[in-house]
Structures are given as C-alpha cells and as structure tokens.
PDB file of N, CA and C in Angstrom:
ATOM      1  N   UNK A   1      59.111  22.392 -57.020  1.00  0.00           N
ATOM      2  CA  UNK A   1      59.789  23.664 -56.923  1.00  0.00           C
ATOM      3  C   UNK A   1      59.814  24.130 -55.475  1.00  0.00           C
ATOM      4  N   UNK A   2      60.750  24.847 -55.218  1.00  0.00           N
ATOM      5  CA  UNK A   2      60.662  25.506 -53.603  1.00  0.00           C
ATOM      6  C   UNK A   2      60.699  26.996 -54.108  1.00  0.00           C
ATOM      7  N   UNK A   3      59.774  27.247 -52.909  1.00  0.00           N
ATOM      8  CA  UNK A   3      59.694  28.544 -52.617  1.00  0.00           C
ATOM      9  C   UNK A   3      60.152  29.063 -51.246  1.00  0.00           C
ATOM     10  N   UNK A   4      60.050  30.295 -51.347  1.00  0.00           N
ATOM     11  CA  UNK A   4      60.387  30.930 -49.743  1.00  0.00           C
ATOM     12  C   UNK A   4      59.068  32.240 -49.828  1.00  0.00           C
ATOM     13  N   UNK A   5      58.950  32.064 -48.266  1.00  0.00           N
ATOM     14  CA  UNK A   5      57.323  32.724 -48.321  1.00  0.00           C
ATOM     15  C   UNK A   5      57.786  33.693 -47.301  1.00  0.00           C
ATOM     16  N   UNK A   6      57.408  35.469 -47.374  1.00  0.00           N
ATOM     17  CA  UNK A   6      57.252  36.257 -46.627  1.00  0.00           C
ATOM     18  C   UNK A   6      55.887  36.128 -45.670  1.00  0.00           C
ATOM     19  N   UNK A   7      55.963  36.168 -44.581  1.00  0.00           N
ATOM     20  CA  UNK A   7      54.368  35.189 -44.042  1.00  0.00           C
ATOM     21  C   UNK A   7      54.844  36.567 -42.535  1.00  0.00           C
ATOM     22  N   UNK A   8      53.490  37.038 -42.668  1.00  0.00           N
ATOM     23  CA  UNK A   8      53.124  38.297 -41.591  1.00  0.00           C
ATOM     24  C   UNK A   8      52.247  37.533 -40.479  1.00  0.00           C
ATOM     25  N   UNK A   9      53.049  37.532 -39.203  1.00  0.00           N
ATOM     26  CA  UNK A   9      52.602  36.565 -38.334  1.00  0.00           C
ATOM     27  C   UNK A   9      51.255  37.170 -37.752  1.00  0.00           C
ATOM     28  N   UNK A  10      51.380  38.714 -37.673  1.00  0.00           N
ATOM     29  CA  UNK A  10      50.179  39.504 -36.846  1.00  0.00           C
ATOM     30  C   UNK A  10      49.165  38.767 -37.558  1.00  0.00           C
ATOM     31  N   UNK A  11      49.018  39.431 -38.762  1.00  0.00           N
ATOM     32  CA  UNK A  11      47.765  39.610 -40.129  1.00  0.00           C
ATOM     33  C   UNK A  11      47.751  38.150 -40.469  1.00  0.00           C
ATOM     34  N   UNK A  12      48.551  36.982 -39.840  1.00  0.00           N
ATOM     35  CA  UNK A  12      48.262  35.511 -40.582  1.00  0.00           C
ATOM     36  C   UNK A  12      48.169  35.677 -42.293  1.00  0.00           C
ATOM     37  N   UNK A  13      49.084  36.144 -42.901  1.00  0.00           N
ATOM     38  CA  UNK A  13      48.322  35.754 -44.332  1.00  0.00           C
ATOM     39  C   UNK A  13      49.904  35.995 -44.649  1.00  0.00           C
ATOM     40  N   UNK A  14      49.615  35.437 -46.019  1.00  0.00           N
ATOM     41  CA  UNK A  14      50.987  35.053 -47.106  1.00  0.00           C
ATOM     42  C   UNK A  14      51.690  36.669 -47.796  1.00  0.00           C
ATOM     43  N   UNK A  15      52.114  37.134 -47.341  1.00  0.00           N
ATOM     44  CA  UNK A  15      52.745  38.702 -48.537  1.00  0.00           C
ATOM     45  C   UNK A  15      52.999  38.703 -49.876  1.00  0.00           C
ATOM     46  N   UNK A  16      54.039  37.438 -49.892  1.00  0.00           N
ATOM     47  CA  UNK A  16      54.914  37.271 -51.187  1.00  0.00           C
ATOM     48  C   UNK A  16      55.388  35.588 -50.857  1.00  0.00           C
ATOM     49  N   UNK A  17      55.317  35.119 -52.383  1.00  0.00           N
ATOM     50  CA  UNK A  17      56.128  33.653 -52.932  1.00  0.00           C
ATOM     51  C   UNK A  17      56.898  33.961 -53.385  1.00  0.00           C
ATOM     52  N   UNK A  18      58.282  33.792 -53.604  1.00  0.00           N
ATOM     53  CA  UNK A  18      59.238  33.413 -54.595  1.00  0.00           C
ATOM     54  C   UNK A  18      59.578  32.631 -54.720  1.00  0.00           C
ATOM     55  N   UNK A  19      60.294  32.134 -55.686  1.00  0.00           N
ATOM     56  CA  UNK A  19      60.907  31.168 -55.947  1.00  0.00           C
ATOM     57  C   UNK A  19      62.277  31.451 -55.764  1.00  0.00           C
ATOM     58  N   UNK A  20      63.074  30.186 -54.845  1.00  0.00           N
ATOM     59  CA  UNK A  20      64.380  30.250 -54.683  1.00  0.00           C
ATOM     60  C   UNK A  20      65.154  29.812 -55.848  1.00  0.00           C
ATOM     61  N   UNK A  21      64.728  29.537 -56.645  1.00  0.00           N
ATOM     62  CA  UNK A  21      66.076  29.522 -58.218  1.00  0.00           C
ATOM     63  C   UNK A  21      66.523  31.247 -58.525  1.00  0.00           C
ATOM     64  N   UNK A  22      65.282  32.319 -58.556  1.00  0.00           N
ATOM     65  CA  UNK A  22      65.735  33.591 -58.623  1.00  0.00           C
ATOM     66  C   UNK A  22      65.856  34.287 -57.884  1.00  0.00           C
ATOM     67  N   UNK A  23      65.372  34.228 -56.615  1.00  0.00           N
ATOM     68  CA  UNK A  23      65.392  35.430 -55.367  1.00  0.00           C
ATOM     69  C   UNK A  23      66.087  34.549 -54.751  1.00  0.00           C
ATOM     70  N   UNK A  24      67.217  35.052 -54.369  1.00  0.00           N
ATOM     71  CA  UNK A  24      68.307  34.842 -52.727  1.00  0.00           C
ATOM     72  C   UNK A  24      68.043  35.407 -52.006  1.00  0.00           C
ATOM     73  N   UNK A  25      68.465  35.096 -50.724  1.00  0.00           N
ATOM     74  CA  UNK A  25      68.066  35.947 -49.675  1.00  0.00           C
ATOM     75  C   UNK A  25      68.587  37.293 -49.599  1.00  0.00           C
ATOM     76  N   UNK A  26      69.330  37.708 -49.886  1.00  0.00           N
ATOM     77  CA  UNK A  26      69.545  39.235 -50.081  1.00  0.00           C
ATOM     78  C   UNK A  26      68.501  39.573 -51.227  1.00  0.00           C
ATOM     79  N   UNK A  27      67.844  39.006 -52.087  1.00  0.00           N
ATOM     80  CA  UNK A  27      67.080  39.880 -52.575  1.00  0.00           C
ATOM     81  C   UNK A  27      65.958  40.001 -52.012  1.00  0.00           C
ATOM     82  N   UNK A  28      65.046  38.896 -51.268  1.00  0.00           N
ATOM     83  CA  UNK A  28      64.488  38.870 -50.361  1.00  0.00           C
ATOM     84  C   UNK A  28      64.049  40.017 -49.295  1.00  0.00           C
ATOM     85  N   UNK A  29      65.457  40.019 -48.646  1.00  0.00           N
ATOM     86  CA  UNK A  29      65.848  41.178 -47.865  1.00  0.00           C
ATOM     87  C   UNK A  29      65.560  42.317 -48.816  1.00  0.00           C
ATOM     88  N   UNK A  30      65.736  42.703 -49.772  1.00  0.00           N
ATOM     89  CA  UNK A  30      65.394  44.065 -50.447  1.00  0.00           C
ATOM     90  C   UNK A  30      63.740  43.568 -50.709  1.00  0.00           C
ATOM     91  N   UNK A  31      63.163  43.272 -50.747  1.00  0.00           N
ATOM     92  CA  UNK A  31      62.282  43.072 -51.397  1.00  0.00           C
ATOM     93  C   UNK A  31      61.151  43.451 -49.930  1.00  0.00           C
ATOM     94  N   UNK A  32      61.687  43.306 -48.804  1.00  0.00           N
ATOM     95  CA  UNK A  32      60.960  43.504 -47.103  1.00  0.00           C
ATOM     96  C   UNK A  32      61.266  45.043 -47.352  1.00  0.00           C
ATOM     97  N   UNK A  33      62.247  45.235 -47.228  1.00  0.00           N
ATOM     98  CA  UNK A  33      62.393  46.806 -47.307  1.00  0.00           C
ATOM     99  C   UNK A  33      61.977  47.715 -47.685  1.00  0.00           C
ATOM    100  N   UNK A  34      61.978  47.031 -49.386  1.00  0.00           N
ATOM    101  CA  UNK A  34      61.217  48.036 -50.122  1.00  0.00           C
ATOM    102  C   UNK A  34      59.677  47.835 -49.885  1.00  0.00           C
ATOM    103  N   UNK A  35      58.982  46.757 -50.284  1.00  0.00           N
ATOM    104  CA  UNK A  35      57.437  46.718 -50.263  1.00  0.00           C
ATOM    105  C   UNK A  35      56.570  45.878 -49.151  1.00  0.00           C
ATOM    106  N   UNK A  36      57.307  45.717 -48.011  1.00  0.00           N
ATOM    107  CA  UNK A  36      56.640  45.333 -46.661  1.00  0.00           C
ATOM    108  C   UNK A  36      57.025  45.756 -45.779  1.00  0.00           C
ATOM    109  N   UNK A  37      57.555  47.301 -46.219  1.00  0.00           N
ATOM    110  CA  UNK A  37      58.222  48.258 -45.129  1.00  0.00           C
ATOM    111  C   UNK A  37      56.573  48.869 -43.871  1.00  0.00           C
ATOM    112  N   UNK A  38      55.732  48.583 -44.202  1.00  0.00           N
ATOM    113  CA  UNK A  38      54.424  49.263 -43.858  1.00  0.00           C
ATOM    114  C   UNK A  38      54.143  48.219 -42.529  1.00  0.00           C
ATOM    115  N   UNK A  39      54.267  46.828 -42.816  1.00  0.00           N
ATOM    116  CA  UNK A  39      53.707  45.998 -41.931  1.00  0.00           C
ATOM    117  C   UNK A  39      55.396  46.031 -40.480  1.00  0.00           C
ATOM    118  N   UNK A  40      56.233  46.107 -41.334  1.00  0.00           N
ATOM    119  CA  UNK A  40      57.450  46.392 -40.132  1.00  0.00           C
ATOM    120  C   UNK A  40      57.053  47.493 -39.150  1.00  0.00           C
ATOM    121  N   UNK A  41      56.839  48.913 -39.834  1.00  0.00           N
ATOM    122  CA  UNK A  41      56.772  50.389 -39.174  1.00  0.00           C
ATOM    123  C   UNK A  41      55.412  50.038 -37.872  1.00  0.00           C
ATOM    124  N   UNK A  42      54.546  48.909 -38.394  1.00  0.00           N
ATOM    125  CA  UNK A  42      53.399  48.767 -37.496  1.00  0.00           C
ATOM    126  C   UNK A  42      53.701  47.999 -36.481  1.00  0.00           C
ATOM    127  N   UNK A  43      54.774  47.538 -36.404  1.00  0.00           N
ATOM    128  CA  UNK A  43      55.651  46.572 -35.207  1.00  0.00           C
ATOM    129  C   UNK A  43      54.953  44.976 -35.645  1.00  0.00           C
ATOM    130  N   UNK A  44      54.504  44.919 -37.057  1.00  0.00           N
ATOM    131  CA  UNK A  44      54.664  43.000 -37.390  1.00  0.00           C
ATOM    132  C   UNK A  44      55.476  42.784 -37.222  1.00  0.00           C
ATOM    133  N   UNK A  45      55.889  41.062 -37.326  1.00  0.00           N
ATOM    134  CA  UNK A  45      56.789  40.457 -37.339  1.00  0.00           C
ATOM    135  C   UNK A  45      56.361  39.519 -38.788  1.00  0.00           C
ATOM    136  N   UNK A  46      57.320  40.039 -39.520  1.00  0.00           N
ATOM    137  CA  UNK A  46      57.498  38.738 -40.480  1.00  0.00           C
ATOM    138  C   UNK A  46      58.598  37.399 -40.604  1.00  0.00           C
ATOM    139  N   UNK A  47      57.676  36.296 -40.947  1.00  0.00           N
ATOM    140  CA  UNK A  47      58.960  35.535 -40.861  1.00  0.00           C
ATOM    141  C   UNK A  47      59.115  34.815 -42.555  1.00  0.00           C
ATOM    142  N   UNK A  48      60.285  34.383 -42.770  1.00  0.00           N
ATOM    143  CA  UNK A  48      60.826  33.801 -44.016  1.00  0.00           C
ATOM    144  C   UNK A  48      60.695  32.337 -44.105  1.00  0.00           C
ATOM    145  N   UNK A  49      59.966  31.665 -44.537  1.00  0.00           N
ATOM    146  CA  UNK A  49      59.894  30.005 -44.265  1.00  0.00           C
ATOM    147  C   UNK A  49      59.838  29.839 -45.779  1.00  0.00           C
ATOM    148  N   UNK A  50      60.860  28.263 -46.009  1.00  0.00           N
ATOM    149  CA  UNK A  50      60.929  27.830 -47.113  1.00  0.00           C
ATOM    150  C   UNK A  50      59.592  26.443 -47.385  1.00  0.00           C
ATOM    151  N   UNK A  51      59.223  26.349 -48.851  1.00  0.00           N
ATOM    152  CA  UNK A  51      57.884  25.499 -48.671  1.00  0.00           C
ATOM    153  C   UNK A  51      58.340  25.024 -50.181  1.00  0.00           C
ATOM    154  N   UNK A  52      57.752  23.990 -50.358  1.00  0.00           N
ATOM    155  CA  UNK A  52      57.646  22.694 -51.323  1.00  0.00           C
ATOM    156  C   UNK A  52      56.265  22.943 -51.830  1.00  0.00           C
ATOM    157  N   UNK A  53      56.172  23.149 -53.311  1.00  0.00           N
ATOM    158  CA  UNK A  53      54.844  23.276 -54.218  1.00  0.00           C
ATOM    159  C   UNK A  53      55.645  22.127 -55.378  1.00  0.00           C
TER     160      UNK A  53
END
C-alpha cells in the first residue's frame, strides 16, 4: 500500500499517514489547514513524502 506522510521537519516526527487510494492531495491540503494549522502559525515546515508499507 502507499501512503503519503505529513512529516514536521522542526519536531522530526510523523503528524499523519494516509493512504493515497482515499486522500488526494487536495484533501491532504485540507487536512494541514484544518489540524496542523498550529505547527504552520509556529513557522514549521512540513513536508508531504510518499512511502511504501
């Protein structure tokens, strides 16, 4: 299965997995907005990387 991983470069640690069969990247994108709006406002940087489980 692939996933795509919200990964907070400051804090090194994983946020969120999804799986790309149901989350696209626009939902993705809503999904930063709404519930990793906290680590943005603190000037993180998150990045989106796709991964193989």
């Amino acid at each position: 299965m692939e996933f795509r991983e919200i990964y907070c470069i400051n804090c090194k640690k994983v946020l969120g997995s999804y799986n790309v069969k149901y989350y696209s990247e626009a939902k993705i994108a809503e999904l930063i907005k709404d519930n990793h709006v906290l680590h943005v406002r603190k000037g993180h940087h998150l990045d989106i990387r796709r991964i193989k489980k």
